[in-house]
PDB file of N, CA and C in Angstrom:
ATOM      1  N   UNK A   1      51.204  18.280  -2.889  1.00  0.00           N
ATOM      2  CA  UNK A   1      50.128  17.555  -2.248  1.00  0.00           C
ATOM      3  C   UNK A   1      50.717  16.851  -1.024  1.00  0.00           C
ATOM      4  N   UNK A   2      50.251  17.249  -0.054  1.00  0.00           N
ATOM      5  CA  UNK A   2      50.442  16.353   1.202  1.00  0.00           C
ATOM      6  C   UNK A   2      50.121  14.906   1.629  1.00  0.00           C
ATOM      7  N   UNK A   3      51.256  14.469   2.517  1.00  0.00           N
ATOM      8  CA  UNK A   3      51.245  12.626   2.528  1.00  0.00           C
ATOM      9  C   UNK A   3      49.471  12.622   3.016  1.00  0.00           C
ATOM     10  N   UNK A   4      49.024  13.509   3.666  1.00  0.00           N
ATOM     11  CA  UNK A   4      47.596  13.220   4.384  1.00  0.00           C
ATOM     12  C   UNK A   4      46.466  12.737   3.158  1.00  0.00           C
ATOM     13  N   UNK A   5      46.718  13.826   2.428  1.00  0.00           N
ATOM     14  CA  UNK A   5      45.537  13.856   1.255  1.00  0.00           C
ATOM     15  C   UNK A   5      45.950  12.944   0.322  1.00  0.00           C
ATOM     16  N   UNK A   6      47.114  11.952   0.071  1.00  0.00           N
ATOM     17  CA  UNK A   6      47.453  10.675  -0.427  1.00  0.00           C
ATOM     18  C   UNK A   6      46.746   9.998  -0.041  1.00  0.00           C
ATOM     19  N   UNK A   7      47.147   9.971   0.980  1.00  0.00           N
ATOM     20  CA  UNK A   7      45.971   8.511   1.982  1.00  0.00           C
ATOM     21  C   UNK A   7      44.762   8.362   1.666  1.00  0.00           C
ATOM     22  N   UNK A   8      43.958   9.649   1.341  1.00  0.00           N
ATOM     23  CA  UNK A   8      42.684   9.661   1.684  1.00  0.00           C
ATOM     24  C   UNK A   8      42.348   9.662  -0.164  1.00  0.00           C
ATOM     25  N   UNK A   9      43.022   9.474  -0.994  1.00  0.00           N
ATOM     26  CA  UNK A   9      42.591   9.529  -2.471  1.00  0.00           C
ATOM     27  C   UNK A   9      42.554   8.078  -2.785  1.00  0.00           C
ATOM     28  N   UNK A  10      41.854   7.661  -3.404  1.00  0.00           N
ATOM     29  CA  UNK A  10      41.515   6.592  -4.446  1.00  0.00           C
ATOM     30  C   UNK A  10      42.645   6.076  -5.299  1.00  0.00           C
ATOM     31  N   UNK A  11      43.334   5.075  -4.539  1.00  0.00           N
ATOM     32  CA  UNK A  11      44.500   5.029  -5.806  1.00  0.00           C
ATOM     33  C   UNK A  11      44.259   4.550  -7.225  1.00  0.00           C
ATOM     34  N   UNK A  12      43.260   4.608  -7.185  1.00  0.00           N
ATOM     35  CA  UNK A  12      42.829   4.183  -8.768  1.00  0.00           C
ATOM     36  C   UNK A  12      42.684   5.067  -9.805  1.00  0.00           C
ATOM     37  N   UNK A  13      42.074   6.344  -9.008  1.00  0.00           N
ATOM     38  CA  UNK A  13      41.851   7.273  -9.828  1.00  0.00           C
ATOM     39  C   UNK A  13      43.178   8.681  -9.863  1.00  0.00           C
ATOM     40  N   UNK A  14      43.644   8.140  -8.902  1.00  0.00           N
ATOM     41  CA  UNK A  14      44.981   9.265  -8.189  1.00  0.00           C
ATOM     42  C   UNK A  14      45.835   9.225  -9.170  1.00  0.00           C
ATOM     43  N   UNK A  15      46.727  10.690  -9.429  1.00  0.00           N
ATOM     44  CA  UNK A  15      48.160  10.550 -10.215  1.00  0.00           C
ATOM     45  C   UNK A  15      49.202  10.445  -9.675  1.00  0.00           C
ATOM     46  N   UNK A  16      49.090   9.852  -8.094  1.00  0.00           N
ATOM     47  CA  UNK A  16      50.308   9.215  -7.809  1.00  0.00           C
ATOM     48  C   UNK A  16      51.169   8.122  -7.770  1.00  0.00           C
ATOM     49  N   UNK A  17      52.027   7.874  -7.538  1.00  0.00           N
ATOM     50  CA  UNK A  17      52.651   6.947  -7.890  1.00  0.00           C
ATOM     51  C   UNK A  17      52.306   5.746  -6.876  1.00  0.00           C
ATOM     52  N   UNK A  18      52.453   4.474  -6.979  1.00  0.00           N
ATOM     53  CA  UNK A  18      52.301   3.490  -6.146  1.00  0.00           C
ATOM     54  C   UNK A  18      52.947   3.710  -4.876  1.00  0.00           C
ATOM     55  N   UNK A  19      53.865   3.760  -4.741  1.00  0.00           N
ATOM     56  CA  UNK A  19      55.214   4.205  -4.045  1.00  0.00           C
ATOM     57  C   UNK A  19      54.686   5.258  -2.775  1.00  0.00           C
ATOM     58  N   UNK A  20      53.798   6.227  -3.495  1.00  0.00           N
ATOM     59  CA  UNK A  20      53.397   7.563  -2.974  1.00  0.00           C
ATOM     60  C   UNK A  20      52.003   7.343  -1.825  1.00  0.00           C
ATOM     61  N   UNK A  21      51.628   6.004  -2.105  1.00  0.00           N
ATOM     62  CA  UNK A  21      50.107   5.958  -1.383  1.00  0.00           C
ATOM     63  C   UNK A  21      50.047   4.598  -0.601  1.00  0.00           C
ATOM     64  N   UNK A  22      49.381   5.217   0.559  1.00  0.00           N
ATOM     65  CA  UNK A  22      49.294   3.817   1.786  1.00  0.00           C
ATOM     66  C   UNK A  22      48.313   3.485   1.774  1.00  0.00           C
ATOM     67  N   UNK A  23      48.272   2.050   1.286  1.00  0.00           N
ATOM     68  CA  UNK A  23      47.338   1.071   1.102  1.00  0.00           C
ATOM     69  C   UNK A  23      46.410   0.664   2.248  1.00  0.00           C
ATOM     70  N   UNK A  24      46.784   0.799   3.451  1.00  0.00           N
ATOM     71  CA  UNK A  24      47.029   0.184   4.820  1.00  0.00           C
ATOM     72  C   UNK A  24      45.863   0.651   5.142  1.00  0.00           C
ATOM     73  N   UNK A  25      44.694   0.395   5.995  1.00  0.00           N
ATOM     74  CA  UNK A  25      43.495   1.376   6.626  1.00  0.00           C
ATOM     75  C   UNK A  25      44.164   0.988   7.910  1.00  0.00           C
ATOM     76  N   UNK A  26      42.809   2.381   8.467  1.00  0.00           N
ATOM     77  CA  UNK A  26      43.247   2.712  10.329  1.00  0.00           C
ATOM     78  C   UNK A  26      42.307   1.308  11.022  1.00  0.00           C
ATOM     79  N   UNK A  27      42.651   1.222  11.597  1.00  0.00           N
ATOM     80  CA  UNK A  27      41.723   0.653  12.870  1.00  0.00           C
ATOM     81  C   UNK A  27      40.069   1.067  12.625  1.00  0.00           C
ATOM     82  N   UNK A  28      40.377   2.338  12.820  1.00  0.00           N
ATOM     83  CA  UNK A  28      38.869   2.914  12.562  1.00  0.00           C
ATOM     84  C   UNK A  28      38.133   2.643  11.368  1.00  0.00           C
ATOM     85  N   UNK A  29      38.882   3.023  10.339  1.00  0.00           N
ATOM     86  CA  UNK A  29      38.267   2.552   9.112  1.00  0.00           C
ATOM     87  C   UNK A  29      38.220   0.878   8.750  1.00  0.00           C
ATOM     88  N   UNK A  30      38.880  -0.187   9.653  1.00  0.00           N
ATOM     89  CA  UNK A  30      38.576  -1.028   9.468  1.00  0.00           C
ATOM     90  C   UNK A  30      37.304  -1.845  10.414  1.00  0.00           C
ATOM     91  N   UNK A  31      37.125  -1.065  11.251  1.00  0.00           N
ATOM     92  CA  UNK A  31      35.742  -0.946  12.065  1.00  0.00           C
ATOM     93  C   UNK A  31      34.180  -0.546  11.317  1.00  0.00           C
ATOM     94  N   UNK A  32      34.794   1.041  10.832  1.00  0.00           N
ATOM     95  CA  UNK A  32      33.274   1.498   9.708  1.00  0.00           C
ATOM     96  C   UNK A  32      32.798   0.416   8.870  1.00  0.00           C
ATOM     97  N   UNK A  33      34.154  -0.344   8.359  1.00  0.00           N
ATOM     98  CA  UNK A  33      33.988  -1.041   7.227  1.00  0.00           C
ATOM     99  C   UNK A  33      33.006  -2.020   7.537  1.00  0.00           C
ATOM    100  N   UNK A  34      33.565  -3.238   8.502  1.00  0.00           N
ATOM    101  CA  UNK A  34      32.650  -3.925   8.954  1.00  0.00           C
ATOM    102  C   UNK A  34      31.218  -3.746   9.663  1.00  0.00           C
ATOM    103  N   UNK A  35      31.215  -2.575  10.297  1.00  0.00           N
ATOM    104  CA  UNK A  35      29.708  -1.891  10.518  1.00  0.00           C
ATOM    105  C   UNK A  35      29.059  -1.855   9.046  1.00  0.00           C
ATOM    106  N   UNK A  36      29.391  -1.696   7.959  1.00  0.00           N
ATOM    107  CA  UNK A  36      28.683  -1.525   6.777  1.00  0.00           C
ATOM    108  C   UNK A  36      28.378  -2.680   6.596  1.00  0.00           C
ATOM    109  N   UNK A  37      29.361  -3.487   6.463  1.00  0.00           N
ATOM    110  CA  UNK A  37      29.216  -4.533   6.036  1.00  0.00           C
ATOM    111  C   UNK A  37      27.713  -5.242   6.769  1.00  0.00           C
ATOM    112  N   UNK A  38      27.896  -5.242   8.087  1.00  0.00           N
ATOM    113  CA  UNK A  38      26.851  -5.567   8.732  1.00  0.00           C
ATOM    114  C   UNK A  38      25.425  -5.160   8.592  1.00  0.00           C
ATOM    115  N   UNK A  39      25.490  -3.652   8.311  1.00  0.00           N
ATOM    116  CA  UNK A  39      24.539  -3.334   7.923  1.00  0.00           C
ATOM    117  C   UNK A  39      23.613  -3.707   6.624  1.00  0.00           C
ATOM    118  N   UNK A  40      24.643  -4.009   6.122  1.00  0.00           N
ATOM    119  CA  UNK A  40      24.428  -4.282   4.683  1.00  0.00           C
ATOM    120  C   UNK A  40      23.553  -5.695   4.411  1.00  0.00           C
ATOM    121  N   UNK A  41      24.194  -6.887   5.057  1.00  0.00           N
ATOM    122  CA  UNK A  41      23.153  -8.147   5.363  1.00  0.00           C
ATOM    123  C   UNK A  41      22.703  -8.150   6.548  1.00  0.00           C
ATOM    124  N   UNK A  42      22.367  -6.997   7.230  1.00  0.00           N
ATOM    125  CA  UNK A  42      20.873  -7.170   8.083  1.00  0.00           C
ATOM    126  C   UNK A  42      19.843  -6.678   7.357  1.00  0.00           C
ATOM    127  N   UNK A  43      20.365  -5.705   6.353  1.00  0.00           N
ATOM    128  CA  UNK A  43      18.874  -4.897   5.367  1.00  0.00           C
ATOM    129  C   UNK A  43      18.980  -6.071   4.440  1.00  0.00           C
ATOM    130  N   UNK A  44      19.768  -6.728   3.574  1.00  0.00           N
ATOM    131  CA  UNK A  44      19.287  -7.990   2.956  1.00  0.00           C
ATOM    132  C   UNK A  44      18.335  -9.199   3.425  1.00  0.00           C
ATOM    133  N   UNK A  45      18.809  -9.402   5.034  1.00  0.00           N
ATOM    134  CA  UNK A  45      17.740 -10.583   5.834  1.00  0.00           C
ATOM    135  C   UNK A  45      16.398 -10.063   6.026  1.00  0.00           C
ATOM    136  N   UNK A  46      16.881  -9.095   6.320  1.00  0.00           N
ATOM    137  CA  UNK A  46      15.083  -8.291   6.773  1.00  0.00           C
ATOM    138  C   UNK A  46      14.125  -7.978   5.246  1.00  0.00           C
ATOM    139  N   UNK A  47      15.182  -7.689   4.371  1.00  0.00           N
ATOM    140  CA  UNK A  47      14.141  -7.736   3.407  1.00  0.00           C
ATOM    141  C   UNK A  47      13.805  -8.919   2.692  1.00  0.00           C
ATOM    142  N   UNK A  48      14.196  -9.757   2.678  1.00  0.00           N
ATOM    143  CA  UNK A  48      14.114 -11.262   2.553  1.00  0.00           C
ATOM    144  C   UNK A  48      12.662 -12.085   3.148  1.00  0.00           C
ATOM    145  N   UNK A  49      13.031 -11.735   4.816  1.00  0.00           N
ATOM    146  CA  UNK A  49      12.263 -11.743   5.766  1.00  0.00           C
ATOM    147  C   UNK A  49      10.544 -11.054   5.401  1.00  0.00           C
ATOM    148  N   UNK A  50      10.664  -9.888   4.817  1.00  0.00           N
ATOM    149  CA  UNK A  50       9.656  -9.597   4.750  1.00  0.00           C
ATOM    150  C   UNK A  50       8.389 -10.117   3.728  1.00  0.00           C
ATOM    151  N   UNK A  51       9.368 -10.426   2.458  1.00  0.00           N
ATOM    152  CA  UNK A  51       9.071 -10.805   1.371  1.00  0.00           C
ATOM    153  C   UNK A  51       8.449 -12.491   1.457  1.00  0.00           C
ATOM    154  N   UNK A  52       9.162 -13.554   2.589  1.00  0.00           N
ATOM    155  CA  UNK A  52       8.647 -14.492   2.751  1.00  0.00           C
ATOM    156  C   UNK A  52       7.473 -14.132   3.770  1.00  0.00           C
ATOM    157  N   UNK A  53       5.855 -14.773   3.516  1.00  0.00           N
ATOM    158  CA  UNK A  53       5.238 -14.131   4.444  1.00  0.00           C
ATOM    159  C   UNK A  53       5.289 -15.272   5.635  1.00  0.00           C
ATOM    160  N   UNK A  54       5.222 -16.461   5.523  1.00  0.00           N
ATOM    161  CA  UNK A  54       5.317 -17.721   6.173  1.00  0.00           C
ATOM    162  C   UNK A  54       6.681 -17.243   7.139  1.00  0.00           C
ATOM    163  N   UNK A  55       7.944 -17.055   6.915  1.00  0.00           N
ATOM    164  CA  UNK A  55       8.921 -16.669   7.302  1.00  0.00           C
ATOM    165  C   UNK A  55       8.596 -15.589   8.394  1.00  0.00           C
ATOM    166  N   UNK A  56       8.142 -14.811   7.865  1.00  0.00           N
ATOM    167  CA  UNK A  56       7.915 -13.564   8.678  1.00  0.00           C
ATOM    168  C   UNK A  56       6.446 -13.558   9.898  1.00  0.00           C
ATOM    169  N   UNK A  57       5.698 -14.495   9.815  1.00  0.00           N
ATOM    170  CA  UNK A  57       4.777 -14.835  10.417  1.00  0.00           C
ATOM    171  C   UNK A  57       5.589 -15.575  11.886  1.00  0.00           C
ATOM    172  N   UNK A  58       6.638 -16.312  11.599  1.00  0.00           N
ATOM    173  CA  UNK A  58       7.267 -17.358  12.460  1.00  0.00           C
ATOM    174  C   UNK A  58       8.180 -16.375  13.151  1.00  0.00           C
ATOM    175  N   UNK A  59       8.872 -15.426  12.543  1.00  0.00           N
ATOM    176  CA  UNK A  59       9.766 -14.255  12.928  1.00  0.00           C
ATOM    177  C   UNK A  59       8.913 -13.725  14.373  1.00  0.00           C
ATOM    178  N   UNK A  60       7.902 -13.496  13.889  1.00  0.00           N
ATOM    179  CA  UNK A  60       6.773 -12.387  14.566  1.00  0.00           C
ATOM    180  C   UNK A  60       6.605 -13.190  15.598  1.00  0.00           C
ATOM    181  N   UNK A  61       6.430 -14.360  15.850  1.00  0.00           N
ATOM    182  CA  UNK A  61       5.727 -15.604  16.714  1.00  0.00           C
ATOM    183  C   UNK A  61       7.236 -15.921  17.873  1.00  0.00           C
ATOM    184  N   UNK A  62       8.170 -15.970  17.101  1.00  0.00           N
ATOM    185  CA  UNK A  62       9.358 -15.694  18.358  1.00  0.00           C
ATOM    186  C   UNK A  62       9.863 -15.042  19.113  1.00  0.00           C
ATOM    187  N   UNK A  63       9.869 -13.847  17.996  1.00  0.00           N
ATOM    188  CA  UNK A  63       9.947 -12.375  18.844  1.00  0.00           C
ATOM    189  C   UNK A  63       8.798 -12.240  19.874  1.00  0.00           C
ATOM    190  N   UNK A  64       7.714 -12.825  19.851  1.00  0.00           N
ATOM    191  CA  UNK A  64       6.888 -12.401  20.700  1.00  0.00           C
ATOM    192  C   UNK A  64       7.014 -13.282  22.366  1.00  0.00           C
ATOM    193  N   UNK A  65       7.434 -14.815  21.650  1.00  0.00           N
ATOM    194  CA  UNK A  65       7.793 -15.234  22.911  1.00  0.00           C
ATOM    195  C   UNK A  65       9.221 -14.920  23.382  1.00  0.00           C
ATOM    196  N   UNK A  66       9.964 -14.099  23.002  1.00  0.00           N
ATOM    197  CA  UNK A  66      11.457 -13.822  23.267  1.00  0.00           C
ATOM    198  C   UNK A  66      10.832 -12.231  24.004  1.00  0.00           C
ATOM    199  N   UNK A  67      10.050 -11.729  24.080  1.00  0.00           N
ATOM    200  CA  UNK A  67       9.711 -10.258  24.173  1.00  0.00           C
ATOM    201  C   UNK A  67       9.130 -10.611  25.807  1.00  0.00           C
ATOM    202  N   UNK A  68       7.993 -11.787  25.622  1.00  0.00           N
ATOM    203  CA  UNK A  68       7.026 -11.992  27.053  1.00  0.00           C
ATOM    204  C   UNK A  68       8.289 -13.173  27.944  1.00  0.00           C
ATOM    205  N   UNK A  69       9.312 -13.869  27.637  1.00  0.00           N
ATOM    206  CA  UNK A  69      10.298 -14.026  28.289  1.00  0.00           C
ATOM    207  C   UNK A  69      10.765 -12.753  29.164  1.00  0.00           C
ATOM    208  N   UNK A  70      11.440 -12.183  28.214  1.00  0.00           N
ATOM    209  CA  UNK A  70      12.448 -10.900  28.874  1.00  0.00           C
ATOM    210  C   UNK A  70      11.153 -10.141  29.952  1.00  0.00           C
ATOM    211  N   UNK A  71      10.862  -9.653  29.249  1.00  0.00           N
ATOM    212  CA  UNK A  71       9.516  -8.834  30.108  1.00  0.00           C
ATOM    213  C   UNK A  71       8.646  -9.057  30.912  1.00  0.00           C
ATOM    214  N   UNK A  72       8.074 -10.285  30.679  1.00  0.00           N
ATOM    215  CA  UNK A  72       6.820 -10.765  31.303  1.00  0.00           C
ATOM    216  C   UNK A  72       7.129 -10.560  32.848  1.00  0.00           C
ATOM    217  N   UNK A  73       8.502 -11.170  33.611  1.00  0.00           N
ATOM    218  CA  UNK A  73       8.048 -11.695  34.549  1.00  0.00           C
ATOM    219  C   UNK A  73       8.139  -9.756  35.463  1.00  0.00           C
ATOM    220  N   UNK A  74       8.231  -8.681  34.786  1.00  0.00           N
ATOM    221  CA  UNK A  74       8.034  -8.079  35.150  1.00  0.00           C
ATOM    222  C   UNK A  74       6.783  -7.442  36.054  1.00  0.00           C
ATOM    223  N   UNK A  75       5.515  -8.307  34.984  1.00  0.00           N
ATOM    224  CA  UNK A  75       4.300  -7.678  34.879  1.00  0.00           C
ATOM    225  C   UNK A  75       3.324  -8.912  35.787  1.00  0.00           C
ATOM    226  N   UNK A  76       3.827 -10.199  35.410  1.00  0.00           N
ATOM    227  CA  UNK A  76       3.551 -11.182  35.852  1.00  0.00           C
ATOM    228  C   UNK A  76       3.964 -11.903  36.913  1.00  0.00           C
ATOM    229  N   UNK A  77       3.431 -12.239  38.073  1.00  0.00           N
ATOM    230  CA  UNK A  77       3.929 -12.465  39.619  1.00  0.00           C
ATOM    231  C   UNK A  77       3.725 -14.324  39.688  1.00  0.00           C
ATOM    232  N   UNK A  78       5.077 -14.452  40.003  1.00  0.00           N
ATOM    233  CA  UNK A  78       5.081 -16.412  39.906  1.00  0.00           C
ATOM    234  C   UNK A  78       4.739 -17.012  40.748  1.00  0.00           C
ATOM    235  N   UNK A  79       3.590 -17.635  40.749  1.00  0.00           N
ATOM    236  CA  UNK A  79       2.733 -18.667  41.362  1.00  0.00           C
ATOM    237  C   UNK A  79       3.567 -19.669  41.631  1.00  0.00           C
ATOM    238  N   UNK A  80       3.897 -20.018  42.740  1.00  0.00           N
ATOM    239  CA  UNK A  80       4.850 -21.208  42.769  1.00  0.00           C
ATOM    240  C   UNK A  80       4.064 -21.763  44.485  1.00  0.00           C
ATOM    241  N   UNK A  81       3.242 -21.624  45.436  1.00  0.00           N
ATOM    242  CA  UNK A  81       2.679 -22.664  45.848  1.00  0.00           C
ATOM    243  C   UNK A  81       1.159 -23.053  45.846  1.00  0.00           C
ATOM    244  N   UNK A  82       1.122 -24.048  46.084  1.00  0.00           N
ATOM    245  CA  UNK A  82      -0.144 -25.169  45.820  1.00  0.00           C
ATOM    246  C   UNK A  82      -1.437 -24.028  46.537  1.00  0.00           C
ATOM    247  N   UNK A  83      -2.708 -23.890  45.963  1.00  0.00           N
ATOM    248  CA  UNK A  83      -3.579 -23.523  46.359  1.00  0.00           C
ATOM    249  C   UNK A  83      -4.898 -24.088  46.494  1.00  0.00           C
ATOM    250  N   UNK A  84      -5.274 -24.662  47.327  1.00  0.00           N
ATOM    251  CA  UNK A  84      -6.364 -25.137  47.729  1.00  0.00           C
ATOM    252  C   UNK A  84      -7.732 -24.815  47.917  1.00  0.00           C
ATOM    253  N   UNK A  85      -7.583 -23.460  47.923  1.00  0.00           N
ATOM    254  CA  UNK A  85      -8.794 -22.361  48.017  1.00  0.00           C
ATOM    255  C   UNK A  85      -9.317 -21.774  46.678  1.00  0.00           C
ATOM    256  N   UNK A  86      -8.666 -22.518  45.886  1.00  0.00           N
ATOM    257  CA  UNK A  86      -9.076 -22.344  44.126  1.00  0.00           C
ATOM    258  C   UNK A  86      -9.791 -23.456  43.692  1.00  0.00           C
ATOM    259  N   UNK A  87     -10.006 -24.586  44.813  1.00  0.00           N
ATOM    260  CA  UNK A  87     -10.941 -25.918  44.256  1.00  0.00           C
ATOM    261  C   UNK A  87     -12.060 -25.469  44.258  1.00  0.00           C
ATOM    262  N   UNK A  88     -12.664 -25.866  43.057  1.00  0.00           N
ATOM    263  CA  UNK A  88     -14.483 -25.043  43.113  1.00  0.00           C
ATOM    264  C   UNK A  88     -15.370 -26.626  43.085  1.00  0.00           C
ATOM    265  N   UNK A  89     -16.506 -26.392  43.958  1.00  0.00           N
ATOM    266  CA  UNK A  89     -17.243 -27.045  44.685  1.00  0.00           C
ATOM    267  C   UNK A  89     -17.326 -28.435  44.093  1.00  0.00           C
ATOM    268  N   UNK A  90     -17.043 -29.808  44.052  1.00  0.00           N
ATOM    269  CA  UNK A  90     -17.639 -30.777  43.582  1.00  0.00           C
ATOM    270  C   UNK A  90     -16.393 -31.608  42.737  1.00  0.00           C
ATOM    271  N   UNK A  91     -15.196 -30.308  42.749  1.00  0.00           N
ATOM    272  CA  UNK A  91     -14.407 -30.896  41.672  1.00  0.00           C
ATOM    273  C   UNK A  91     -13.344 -32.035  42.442  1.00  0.00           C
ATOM    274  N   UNK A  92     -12.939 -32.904  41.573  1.00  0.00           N
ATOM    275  CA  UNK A  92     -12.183 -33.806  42.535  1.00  0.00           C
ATOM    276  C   UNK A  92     -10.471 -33.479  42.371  1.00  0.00           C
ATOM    277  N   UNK A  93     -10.426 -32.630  41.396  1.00  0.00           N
ATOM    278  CA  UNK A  93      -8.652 -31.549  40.876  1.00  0.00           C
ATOM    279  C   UNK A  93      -9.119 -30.713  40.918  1.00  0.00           C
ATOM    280  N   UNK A  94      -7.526 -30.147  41.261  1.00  0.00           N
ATOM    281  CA  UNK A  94      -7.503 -28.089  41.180  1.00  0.00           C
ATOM    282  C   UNK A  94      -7.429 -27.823  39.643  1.00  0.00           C
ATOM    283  N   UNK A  95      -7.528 -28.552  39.138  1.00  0.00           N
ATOM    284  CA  UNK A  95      -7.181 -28.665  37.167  1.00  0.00           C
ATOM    285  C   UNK A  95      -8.579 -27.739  36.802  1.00  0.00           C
ATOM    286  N   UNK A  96      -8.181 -26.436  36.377  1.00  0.00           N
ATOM    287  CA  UNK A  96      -9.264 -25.088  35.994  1.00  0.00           C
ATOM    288  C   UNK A  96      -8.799 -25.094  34.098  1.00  0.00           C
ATOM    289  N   UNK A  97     -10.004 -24.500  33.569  1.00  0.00           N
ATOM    290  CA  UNK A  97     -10.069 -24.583  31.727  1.00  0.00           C
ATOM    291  C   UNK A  97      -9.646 -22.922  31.958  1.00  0.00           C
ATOM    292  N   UNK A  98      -9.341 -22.746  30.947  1.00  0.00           N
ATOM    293  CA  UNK A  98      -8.369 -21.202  30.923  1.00  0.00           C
ATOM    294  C   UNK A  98      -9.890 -20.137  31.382  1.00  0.00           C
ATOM    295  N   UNK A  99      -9.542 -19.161  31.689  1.00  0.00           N
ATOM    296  CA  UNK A  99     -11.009 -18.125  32.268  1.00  0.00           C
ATOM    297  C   UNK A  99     -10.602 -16.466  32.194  1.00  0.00           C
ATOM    298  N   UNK A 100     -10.992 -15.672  33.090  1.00  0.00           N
ATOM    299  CA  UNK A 100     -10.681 -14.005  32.553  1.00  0.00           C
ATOM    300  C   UNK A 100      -9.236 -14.083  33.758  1.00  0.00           C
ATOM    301  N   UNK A 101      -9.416 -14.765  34.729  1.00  0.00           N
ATOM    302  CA  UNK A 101      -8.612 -14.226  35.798  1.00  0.00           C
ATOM    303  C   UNK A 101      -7.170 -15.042  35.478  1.00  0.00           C
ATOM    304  N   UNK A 102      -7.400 -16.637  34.912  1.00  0.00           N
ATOM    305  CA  UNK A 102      -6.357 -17.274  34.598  1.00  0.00           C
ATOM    306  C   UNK A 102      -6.373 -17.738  33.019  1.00  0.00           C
ATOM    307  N   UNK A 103      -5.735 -17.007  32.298  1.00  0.00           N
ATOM    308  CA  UNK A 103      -5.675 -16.965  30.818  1.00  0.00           C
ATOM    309  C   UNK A 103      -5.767 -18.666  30.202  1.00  0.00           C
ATOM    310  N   UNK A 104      -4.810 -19.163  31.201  1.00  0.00           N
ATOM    311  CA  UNK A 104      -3.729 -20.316  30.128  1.00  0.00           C
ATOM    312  C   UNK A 104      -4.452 -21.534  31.118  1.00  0.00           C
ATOM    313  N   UNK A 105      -5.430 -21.719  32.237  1.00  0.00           N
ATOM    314  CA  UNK A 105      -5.665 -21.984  33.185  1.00  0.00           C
ATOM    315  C   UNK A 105      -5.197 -22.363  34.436  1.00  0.00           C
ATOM    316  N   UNK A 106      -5.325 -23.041  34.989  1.00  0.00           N
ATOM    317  CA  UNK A 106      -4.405 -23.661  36.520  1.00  0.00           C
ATOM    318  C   UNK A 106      -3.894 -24.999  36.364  1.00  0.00           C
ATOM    319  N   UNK A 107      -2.855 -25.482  37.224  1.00  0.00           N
ATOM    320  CA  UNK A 107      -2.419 -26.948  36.910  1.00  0.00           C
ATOM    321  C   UNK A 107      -3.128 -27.793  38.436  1.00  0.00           C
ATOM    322  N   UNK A 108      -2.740 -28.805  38.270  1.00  0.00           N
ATOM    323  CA  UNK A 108      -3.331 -30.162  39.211  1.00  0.00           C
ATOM    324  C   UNK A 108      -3.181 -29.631  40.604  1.00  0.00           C
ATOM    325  N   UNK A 109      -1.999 -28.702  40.847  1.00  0.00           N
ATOM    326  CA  UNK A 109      -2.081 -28.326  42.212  1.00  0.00           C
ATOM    327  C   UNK A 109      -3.022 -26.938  42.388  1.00  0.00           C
ATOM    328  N   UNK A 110      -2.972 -26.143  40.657  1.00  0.00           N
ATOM    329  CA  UNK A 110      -4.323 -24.875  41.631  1.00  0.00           C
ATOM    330  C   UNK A 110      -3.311 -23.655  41.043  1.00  0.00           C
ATOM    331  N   UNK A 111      -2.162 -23.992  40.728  1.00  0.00           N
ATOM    332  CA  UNK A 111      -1.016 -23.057  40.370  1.00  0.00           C
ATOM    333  C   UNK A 111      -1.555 -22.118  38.684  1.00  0.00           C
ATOM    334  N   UNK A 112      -0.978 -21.103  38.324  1.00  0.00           N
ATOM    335  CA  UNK A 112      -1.406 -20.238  36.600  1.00  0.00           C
ATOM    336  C   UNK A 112      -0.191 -20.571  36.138  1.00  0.00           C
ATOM    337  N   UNK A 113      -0.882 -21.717  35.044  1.00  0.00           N
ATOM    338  CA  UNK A 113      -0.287 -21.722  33.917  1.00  0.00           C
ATOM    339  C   UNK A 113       0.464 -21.270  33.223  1.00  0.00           C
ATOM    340  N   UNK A 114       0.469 -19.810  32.980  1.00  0.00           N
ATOM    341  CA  UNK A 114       1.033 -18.431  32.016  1.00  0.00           C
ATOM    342  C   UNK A 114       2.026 -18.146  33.139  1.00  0.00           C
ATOM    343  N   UNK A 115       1.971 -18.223  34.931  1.00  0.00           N
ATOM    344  CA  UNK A 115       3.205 -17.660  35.565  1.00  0.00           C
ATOM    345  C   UNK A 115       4.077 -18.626  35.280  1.00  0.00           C
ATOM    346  N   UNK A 116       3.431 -20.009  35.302  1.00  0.00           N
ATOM    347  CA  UNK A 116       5.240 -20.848  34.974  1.00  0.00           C
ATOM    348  C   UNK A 116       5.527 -20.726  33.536  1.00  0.00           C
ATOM    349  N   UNK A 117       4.819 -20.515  32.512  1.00  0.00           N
ATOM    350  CA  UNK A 117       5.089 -20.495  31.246  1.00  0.00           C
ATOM    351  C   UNK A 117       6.247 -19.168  31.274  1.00  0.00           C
ATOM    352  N   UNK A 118       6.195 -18.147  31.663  1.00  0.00           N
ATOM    353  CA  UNK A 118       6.708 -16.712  31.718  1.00  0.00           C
ATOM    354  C   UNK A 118       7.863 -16.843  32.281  1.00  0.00           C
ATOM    355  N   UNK A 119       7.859 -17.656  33.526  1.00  0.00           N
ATOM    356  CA  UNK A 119       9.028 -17.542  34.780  1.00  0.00           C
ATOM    357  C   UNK A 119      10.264 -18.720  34.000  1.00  0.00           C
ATOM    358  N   UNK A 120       9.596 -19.385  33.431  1.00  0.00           N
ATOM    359  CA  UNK A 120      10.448 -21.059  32.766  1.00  0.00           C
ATOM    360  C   UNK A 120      10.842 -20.451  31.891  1.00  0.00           C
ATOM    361  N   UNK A 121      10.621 -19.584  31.219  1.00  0.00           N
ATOM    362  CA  UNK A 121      11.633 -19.083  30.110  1.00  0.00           C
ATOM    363  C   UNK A 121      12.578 -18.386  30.264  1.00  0.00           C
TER     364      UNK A 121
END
């Protein structure tokens, strides 16, 4: 039997001698290992995760603002000066209640809400 196929046997179950077998792992195999390992309590958290529904409701609610962070300001264009031409007739503030065009509404200067919410994160 070759030193190779030592290595790679089970010294527990092997008929070789102590002497005969390297205990030692590669680099590599001490890499797989910890990939398992990892794997191993991310499928424990997640199923954990799933099982709490409160837990997993709050999961869902971060990821979503961690998702419209990263992304948003892709889709979403940042309002950053004062608009004056958004005061509607009579009002004495640019201060707008949320609507179709501005979700989250406008602030005191006339500015969308949802672009600084998006861009600030």
């Amino acid at each position: 039997m070759g030193h190779y196929q030592l290595c790679l046997q089970d010294p527990f179950t092997s008929r070789a001698t102590l002497a005969e077998i390297n205990f030692e792992e590669t680099p590599r195999e001490a890499v797989l290992q910890r990939l398992a390992n990892l794997g191993n309590t991310l499928r424990g958290y997640g199923s954990g995760l799933i099982r709490n529904k409160a837990g997993f409701i709050g999961f869902c609610g971060l990821l979503f603002f961690v998702l419209v962070t990263v992304f948003g300001p892709m889709f979403i264009e940042y309002d950053d000066n004062a608009h004056m031409e958004r005061r509607t007739a009579g009002a004495r503030s640019l201060l707008a209640p949320p609507s179709q065009e501005f979700p989250l509404g406008l602030d005191w200067q006339g500015r969308d809400v949802l672009s600084h919410m998006v861009h600030g994160g």
